[in-house]
PDB file of N, CA and C in Angstrom:
ATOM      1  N   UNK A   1      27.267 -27.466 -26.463  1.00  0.00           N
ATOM      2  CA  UNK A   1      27.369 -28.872 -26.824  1.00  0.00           C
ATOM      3  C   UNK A   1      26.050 -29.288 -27.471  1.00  0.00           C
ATOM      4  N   UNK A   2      26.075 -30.048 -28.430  1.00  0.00           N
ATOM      5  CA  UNK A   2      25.244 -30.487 -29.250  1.00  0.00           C
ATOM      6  C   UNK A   2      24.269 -31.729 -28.502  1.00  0.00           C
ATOM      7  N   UNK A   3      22.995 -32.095 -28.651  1.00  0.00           N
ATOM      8  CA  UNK A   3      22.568 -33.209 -28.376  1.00  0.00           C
ATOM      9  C   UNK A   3      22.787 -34.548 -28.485  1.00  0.00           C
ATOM     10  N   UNK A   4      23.405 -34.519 -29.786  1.00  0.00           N
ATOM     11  CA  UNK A   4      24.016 -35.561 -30.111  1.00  0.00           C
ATOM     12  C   UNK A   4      25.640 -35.950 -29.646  1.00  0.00           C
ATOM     13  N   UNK A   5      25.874 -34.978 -29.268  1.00  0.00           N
ATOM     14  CA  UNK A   5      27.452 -35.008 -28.665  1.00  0.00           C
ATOM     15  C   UNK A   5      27.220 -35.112 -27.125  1.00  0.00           C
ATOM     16  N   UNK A   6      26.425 -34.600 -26.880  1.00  0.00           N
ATOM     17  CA  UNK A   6      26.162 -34.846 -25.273  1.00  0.00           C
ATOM     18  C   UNK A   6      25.426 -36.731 -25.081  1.00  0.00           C
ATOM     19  N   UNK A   7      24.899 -36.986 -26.288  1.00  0.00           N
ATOM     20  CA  UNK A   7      24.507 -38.670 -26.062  1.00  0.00           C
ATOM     21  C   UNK A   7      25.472 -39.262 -26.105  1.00  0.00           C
ATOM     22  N   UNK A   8      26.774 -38.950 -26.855  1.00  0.00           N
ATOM     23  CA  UNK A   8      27.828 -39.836 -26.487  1.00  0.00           C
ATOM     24  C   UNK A   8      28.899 -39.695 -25.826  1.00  0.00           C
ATOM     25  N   UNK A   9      28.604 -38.795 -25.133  1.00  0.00           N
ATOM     26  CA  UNK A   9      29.634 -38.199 -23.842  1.00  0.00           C
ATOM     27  C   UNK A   9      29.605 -38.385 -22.703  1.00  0.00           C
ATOM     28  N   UNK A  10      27.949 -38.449 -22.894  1.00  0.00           N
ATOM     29  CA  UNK A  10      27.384 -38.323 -20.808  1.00  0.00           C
ATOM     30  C   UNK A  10      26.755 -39.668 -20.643  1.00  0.00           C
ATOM     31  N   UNK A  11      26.966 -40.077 -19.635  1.00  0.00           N
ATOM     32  CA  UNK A  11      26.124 -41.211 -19.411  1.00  0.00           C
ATOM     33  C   UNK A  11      24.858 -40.608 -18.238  1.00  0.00           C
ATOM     34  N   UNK A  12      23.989 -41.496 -18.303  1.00  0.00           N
ATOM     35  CA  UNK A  12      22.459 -41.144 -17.462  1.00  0.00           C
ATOM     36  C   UNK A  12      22.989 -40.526 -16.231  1.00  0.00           C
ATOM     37  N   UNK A  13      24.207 -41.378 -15.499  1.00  0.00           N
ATOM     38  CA  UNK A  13      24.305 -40.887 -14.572  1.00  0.00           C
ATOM     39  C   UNK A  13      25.032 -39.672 -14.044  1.00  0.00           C
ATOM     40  N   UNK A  14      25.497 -39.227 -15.071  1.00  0.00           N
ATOM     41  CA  UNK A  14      26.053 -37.772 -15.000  1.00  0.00           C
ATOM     42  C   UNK A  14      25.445 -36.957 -15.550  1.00  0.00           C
ATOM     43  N   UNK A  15      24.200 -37.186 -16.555  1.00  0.00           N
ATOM     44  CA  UNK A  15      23.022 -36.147 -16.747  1.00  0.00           C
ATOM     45  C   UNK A  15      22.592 -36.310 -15.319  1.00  0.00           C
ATOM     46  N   UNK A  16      21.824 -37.549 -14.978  1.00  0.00           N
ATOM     47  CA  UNK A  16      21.141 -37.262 -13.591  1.00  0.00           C
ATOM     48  C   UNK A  16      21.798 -35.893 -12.133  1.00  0.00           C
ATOM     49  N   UNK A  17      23.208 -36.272 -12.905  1.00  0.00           N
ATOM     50  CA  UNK A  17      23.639 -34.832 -11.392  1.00  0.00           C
ATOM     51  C   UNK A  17      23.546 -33.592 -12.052  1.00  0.00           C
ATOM     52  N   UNK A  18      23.973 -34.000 -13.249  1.00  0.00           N
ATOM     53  CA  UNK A  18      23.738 -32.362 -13.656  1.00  0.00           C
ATOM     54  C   UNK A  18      22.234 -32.030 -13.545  1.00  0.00           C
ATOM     55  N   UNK A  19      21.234 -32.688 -13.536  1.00  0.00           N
ATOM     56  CA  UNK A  19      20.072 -32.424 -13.531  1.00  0.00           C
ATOM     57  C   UNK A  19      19.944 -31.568 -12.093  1.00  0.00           C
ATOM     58  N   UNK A  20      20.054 -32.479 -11.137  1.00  0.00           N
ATOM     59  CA  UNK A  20      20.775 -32.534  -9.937  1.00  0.00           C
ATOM     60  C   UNK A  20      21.172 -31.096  -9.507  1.00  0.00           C
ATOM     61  N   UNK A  21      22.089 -30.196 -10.068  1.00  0.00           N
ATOM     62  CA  UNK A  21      23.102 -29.348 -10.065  1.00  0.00           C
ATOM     63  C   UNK A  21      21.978 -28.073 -10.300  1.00  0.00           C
ATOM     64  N   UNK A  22      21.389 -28.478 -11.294  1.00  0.00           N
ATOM     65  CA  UNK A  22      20.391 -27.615 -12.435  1.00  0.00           C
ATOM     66  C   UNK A  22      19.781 -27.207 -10.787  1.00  0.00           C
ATOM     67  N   UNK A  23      18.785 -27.936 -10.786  1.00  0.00           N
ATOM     68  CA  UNK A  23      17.624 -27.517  -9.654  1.00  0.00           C
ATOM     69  C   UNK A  23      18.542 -26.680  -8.288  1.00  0.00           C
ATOM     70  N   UNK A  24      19.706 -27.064  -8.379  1.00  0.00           N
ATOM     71  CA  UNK A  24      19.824 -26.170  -6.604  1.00  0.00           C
ATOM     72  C   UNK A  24      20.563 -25.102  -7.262  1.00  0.00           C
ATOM     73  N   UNK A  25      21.162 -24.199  -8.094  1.00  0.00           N
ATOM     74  CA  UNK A  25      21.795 -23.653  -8.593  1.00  0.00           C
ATOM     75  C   UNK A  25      21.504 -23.398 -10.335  1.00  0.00           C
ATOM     76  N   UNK A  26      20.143 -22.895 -10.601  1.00  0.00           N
ATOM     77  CA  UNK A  26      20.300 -22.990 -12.447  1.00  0.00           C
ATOM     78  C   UNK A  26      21.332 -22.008 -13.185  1.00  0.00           C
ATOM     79  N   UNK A  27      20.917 -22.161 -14.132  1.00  0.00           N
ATOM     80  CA  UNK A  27      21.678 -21.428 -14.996  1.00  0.00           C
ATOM     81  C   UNK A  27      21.359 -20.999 -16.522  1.00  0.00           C
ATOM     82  N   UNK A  28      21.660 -20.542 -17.488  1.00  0.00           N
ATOM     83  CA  UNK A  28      21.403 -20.333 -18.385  1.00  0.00           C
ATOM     84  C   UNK A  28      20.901 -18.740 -18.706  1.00  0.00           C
ATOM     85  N   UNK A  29      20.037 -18.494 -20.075  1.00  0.00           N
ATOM     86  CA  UNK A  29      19.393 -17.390 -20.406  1.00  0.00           C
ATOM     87  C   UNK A  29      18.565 -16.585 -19.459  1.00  0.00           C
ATOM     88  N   UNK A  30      17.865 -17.216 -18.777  1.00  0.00           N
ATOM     89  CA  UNK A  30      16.683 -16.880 -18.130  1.00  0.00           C
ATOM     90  C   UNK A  30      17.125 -16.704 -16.516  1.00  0.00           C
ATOM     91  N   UNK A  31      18.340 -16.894 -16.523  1.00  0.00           N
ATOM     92  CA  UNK A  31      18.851 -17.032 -14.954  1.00  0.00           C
ATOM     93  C   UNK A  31      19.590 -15.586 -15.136  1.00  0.00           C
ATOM     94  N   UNK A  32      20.068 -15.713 -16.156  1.00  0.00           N
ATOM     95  CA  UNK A  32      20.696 -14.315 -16.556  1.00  0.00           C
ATOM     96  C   UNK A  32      19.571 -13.351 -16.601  1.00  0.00           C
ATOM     97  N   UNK A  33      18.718 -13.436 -17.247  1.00  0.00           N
ATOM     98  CA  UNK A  33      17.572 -12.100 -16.999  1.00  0.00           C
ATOM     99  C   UNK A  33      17.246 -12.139 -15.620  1.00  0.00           C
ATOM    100  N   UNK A  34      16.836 -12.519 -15.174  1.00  0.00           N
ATOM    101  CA  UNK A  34      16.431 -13.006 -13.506  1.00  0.00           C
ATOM    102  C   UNK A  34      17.664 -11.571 -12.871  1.00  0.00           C
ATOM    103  N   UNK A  35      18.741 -12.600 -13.111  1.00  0.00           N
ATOM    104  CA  UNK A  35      19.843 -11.475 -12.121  1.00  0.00           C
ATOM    105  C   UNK A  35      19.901 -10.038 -12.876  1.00  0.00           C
ATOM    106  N   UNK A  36      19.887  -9.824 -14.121  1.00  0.00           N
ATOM    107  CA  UNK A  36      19.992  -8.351 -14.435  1.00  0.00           C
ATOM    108  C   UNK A  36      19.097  -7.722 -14.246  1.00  0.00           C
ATOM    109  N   UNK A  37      17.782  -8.139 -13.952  1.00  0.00           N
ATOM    110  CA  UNK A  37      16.750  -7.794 -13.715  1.00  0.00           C
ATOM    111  C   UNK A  37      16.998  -7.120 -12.231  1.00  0.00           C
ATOM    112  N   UNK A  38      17.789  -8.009 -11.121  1.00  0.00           N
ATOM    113  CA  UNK A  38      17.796  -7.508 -10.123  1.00  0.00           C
ATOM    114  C   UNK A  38      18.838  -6.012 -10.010  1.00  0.00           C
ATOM    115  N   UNK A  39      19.748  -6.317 -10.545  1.00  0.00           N
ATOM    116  CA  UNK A  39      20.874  -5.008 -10.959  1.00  0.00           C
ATOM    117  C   UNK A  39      20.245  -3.864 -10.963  1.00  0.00           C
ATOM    118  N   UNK A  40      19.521  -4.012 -12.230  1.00  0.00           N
ATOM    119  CA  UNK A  40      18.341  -2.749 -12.760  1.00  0.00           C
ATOM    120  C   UNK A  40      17.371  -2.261 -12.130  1.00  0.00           C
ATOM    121  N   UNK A  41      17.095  -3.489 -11.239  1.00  0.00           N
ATOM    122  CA  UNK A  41      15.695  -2.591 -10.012  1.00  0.00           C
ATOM    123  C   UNK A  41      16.755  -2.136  -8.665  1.00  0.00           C
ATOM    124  N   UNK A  42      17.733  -2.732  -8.957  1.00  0.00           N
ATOM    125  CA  UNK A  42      18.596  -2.173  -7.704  1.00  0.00           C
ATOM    126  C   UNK A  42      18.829  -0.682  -7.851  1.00  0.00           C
ATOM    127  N   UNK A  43      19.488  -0.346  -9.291  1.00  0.00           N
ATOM    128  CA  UNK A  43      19.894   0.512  -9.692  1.00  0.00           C
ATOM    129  C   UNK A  43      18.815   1.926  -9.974  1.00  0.00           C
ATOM    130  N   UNK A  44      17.551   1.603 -10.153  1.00  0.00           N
ATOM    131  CA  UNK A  44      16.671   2.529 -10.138  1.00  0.00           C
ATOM    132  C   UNK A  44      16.421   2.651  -9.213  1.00  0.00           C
ATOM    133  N   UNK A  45      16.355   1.752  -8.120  1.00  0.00           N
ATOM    134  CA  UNK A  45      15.657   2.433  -6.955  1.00  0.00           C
ATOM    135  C   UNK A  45      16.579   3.349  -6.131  1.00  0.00           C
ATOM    136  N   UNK A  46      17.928   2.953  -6.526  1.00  0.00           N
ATOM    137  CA  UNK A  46      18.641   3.912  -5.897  1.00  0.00           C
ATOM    138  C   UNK A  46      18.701   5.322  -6.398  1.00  0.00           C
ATOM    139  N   UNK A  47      18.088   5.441  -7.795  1.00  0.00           N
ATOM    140  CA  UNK A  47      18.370   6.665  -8.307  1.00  0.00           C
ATOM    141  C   UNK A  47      16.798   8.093  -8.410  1.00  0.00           C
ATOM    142  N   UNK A  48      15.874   6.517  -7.611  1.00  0.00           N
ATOM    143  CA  UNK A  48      14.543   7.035  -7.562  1.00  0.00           C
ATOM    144  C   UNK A  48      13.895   7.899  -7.152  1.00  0.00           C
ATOM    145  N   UNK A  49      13.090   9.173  -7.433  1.00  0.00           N
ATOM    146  CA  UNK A  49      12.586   9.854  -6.593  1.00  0.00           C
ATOM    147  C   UNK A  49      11.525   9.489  -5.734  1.00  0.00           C
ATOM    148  N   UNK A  50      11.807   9.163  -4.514  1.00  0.00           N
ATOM    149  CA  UNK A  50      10.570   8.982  -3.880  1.00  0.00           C
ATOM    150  C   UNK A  50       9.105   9.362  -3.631  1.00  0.00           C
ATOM    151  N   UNK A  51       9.334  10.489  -3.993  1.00  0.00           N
ATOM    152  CA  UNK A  51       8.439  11.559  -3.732  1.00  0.00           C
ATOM    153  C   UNK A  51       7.289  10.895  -5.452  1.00  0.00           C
ATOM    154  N   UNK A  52       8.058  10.947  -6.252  1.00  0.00           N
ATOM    155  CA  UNK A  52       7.632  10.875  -7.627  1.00  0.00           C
ATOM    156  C   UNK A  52       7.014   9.355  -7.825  1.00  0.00           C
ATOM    157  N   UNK A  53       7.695   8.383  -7.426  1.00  0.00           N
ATOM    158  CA  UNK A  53       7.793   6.756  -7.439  1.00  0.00           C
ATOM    159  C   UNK A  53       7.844   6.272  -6.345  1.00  0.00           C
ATOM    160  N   UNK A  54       6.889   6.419  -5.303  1.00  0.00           N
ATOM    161  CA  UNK A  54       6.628   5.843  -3.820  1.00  0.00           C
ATOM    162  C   UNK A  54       7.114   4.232  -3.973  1.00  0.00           C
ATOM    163  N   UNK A  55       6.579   3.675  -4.805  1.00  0.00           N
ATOM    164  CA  UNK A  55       6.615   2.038  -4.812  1.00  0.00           C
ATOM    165  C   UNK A  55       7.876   1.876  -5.566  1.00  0.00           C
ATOM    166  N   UNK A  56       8.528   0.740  -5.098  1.00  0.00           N
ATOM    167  CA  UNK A  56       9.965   0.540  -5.007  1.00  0.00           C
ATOM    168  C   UNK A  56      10.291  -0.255  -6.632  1.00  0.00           C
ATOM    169  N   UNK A  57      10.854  -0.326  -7.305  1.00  0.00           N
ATOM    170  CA  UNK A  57      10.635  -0.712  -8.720  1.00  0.00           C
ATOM    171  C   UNK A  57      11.127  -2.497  -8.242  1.00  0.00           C
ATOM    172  N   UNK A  58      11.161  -3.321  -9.372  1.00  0.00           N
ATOM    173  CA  UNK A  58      11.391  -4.641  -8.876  1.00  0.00           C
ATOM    174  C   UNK A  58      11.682  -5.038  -9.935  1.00  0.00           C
ATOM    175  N   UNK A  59      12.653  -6.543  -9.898  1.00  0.00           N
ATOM    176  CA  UNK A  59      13.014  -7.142 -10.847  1.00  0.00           C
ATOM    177  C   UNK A  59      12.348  -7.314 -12.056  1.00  0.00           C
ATOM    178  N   UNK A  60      11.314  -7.222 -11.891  1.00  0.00           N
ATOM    179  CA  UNK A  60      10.158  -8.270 -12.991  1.00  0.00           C
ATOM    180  C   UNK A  60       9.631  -6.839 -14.013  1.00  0.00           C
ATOM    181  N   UNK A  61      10.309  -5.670 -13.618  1.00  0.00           N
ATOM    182  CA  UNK A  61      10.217  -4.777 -13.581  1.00  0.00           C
ATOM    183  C   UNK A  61      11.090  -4.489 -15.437  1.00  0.00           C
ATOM    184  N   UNK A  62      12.039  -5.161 -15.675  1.00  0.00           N
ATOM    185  CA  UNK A  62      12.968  -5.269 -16.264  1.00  0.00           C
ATOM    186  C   UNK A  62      13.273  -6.758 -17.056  1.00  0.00           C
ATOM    187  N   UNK A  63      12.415  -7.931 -16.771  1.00  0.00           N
ATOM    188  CA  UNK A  63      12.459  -8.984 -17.458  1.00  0.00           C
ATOM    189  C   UNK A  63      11.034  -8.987 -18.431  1.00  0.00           C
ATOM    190  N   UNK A  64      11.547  -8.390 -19.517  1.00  0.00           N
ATOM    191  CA  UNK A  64      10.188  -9.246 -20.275  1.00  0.00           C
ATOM    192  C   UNK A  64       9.132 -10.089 -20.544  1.00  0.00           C
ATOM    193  N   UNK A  65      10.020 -11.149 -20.667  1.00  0.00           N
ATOM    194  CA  UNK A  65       9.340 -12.517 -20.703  1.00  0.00           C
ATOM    195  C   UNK A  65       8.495 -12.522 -19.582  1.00  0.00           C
ATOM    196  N   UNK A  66       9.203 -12.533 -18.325  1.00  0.00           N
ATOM    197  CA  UNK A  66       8.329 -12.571 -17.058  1.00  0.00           C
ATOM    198  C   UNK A  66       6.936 -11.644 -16.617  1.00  0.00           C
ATOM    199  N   UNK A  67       7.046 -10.376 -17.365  1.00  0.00           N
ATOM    200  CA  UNK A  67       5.846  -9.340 -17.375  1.00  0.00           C
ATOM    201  C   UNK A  67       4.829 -10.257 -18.243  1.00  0.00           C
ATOM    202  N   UNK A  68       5.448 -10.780 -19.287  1.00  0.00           N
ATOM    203  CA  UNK A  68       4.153 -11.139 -20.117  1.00  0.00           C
ATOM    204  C   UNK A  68       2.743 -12.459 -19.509  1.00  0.00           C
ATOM    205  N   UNK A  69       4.297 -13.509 -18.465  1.00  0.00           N
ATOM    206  CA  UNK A  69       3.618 -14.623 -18.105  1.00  0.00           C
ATOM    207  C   UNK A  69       2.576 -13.792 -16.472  1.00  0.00           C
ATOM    208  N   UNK A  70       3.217 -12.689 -15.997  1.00  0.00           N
ATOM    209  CA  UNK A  70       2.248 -12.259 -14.853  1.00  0.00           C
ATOM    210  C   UNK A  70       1.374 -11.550 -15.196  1.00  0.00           C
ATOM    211  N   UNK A  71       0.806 -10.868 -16.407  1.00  0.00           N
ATOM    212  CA  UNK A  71       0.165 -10.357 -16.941  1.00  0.00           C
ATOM    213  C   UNK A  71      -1.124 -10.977 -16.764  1.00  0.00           C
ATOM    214  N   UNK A  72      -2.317 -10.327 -15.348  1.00  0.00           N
ATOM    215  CA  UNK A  72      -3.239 -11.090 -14.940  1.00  0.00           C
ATOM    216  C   UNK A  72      -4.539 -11.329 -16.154  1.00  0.00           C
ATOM    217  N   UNK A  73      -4.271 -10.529 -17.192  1.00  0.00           N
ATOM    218  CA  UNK A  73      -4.999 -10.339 -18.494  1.00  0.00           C
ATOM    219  C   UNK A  73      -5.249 -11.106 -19.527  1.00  0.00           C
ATOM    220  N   UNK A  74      -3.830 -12.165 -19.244  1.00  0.00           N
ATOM    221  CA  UNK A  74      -3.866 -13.510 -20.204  1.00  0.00           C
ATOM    222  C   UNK A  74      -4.218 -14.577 -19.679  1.00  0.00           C
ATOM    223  N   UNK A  75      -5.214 -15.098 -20.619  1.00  0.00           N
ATOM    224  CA  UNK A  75      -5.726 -16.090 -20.170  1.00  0.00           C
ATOM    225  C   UNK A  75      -5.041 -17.562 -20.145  1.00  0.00           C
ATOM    226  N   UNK A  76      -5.674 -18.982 -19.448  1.00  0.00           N
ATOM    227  CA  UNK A  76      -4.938 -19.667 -19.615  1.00  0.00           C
ATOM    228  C   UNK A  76      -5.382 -20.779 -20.656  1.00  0.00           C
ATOM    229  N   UNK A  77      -4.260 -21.588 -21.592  1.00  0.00           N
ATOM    230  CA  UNK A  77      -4.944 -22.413 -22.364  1.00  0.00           C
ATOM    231  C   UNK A  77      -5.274 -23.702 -21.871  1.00  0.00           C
ATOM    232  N   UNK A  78      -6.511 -24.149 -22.047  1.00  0.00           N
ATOM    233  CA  UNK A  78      -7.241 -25.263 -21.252  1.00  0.00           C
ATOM    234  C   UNK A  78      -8.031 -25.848 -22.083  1.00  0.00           C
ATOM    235  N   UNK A  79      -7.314 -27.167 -22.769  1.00  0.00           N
ATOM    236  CA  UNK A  79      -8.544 -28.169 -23.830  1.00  0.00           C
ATOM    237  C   UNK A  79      -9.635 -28.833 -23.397  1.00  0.00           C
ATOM    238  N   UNK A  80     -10.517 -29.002 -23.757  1.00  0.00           N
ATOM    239  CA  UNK A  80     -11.374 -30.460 -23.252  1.00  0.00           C
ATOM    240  C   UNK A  80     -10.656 -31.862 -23.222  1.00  0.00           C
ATOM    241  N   UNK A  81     -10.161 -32.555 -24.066  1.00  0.00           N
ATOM    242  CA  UNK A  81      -9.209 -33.611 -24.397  1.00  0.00           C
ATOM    243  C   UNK A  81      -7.844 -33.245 -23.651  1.00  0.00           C
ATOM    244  N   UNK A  82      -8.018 -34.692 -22.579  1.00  0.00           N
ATOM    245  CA  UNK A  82      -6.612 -34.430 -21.362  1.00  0.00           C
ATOM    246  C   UNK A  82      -5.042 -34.485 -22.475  1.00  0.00           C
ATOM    247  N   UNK A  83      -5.685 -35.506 -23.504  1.00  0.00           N
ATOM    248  CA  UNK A  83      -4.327 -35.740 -24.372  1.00  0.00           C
ATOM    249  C   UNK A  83      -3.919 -34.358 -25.168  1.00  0.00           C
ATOM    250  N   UNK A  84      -4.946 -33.394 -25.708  1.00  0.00           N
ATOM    251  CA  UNK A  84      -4.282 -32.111 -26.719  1.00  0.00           C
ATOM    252  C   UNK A  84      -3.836 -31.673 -25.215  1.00  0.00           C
ATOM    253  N   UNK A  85      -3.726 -31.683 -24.359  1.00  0.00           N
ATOM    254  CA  UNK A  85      -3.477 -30.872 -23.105  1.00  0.00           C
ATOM    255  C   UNK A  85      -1.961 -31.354 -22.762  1.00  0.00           C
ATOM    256  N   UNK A  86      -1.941 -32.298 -22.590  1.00  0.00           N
ATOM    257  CA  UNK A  86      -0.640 -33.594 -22.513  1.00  0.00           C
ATOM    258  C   UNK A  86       0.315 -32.621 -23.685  1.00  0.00           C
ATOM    259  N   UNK A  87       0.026 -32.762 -24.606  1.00  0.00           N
ATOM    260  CA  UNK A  87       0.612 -32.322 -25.539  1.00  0.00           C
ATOM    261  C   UNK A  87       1.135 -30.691 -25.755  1.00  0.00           C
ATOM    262  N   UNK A  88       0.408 -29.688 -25.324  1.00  0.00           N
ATOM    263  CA  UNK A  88       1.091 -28.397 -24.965  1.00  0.00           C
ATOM    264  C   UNK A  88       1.671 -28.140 -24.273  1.00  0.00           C
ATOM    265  N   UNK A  89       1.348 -29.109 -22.896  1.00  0.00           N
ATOM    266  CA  UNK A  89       2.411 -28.933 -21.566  1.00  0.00           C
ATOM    267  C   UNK A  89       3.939 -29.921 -22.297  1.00  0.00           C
ATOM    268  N   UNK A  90       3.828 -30.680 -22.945  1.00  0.00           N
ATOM    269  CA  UNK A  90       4.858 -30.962 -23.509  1.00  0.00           C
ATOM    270  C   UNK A  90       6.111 -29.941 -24.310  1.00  0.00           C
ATOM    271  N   UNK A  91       5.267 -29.890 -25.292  1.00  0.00           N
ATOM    272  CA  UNK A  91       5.935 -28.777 -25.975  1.00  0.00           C
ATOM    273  C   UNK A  91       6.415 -27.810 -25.517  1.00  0.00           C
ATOM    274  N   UNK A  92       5.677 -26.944 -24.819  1.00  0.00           N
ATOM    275  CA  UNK A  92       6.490 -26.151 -24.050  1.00  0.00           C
ATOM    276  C   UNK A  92       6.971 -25.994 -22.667  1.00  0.00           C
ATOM    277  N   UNK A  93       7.169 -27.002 -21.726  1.00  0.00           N
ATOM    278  CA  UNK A  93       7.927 -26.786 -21.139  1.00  0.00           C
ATOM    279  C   UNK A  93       9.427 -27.896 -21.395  1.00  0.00           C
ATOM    280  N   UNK A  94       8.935 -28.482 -22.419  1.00  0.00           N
ATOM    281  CA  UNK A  94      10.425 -29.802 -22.880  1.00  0.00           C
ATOM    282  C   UNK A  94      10.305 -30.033 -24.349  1.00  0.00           C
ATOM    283  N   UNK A  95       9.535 -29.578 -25.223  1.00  0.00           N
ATOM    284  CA  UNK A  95       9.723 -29.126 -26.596  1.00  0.00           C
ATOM    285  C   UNK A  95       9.662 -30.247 -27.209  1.00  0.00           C
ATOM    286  N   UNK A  96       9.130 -31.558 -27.153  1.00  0.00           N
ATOM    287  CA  UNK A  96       8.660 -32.399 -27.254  1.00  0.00           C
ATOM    288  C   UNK A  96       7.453 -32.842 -27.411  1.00  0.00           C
ATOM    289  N   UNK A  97       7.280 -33.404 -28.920  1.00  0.00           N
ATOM    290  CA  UNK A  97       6.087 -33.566 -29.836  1.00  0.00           C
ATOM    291  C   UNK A  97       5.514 -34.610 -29.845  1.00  0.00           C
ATOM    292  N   UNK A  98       4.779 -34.932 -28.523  1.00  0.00           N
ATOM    293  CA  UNK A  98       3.987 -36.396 -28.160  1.00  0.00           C
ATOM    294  C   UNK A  98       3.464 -36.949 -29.309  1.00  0.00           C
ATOM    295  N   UNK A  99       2.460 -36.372 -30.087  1.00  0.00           N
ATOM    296  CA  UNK A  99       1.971 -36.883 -30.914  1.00  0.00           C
ATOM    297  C   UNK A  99       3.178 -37.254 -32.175  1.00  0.00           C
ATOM    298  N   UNK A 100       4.258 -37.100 -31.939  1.00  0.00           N
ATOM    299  CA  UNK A 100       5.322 -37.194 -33.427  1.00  0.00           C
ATOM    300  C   UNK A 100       5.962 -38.750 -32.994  1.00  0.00           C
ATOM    301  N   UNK A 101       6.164 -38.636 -30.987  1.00  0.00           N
ATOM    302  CA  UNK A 101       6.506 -39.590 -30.831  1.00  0.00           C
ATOM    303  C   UNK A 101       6.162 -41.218 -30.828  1.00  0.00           C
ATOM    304  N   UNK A 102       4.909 -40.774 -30.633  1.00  0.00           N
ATOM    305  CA  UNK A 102       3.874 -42.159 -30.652  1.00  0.00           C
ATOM    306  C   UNK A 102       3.037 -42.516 -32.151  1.00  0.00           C
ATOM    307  N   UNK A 103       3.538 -41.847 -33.166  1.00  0.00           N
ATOM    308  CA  UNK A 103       3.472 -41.944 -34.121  1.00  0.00           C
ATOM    309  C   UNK A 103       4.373 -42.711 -34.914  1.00  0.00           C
ATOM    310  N   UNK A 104       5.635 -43.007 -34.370  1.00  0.00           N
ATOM    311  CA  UNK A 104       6.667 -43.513 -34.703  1.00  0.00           C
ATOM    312  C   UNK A 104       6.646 -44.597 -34.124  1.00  0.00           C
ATOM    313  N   UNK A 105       5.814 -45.152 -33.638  1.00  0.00           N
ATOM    314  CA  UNK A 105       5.372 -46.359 -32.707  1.00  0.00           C
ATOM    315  C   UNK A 105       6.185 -46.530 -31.615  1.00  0.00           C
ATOM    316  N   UNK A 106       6.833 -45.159 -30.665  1.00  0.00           N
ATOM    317  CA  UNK A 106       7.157 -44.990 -29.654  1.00  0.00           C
ATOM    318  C   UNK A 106       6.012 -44.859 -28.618  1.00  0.00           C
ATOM    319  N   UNK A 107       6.542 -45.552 -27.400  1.00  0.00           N
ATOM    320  CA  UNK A 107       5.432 -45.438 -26.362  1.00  0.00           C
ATOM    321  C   UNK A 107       6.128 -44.760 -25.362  1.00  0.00           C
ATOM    322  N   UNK A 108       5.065 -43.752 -24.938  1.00  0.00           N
ATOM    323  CA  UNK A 108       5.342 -42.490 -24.233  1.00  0.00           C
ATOM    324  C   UNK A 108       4.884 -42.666 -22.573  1.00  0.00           C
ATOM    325  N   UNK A 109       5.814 -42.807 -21.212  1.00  0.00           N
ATOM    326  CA  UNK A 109       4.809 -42.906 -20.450  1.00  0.00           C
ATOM    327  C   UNK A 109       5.540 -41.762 -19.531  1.00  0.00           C
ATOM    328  N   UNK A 110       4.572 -40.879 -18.924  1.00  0.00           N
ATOM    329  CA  UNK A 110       4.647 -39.685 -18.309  1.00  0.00           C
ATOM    330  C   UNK A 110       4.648 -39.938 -17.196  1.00  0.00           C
ATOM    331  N   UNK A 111       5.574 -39.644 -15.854  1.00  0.00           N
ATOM    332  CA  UNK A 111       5.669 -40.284 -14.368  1.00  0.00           C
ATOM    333  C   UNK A 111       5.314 -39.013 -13.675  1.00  0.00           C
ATOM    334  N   UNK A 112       4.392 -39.050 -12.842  1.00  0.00           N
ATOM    335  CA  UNK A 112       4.807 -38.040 -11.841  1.00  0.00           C
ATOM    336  C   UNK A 112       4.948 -37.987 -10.659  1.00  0.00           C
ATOM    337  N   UNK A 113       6.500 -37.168 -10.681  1.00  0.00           N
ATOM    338  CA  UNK A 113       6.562 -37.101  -9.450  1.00  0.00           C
ATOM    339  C   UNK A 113       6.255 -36.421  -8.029  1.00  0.00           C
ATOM    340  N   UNK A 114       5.839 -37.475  -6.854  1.00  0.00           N
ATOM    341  CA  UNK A 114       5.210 -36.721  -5.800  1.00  0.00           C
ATOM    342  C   UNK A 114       6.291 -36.421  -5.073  1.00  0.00           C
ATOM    343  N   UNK A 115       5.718 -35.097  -4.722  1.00  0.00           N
ATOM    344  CA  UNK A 115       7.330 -34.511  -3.331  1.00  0.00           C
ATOM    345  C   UNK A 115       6.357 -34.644  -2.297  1.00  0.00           C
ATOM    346  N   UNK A 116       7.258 -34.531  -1.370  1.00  0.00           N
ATOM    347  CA  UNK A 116       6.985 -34.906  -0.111  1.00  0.00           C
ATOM    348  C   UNK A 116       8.000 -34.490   1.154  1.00  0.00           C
TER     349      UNK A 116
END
């Protein structure tokens, strides 16, 4: 479904459950690597020589993406300016271009939330 088809389909309050839904149960691309990941370390370790491969192989073992972000070798990116900072945590974790938005004389205000 398109973004624009989902704005005139869903109302807030049925994004809000699906949001809802998202967090206790996700889904998508990355949920899918996650589980094949587990298949594949299942599946080697059953086929493993012990003797050869003492340590038990593991999911992360088999997800890409995920080797690259545990990779204790990469460093992390950290600006001086809280706002260029504001702005990468944007982009990539919600792909959203602060500076495009408040440029458009949209005002942007960021909530956070405390758990408890």
């Amino acid at each position: 479904m398109s973004i624009a088809r989902a704005m005139r389909e869903i109302d807030s309050r049925e994004l809000t459950y699906w949001m809802a839904y998202y967090k206790v149960e996700p889904w998508g691309p990355r949920m899918d690597d996650i589980r094949m990941g587990m298949i594949a370390s299942t599946i080697a370790n059953c086929n493993r020589d012990v003797k050869k491969k003492p340590d038990p192989f593991q999911p992360i073992d088999y997800i890409p993406w995920a080797q690259e972000r545990a990779n204790p070798d990469s460093e992390s990116v950290l600006f001086e300016d809280p706002e260029d900072q504001a702005q990468l945590v944007a982009m990539e974790l919600f792909g959203v271009d602060l500076n495009r938005i408040k440029s458009e004389g949209k005002k942007v205000t960021l909530k956070r939330r405390v758990r408890g």
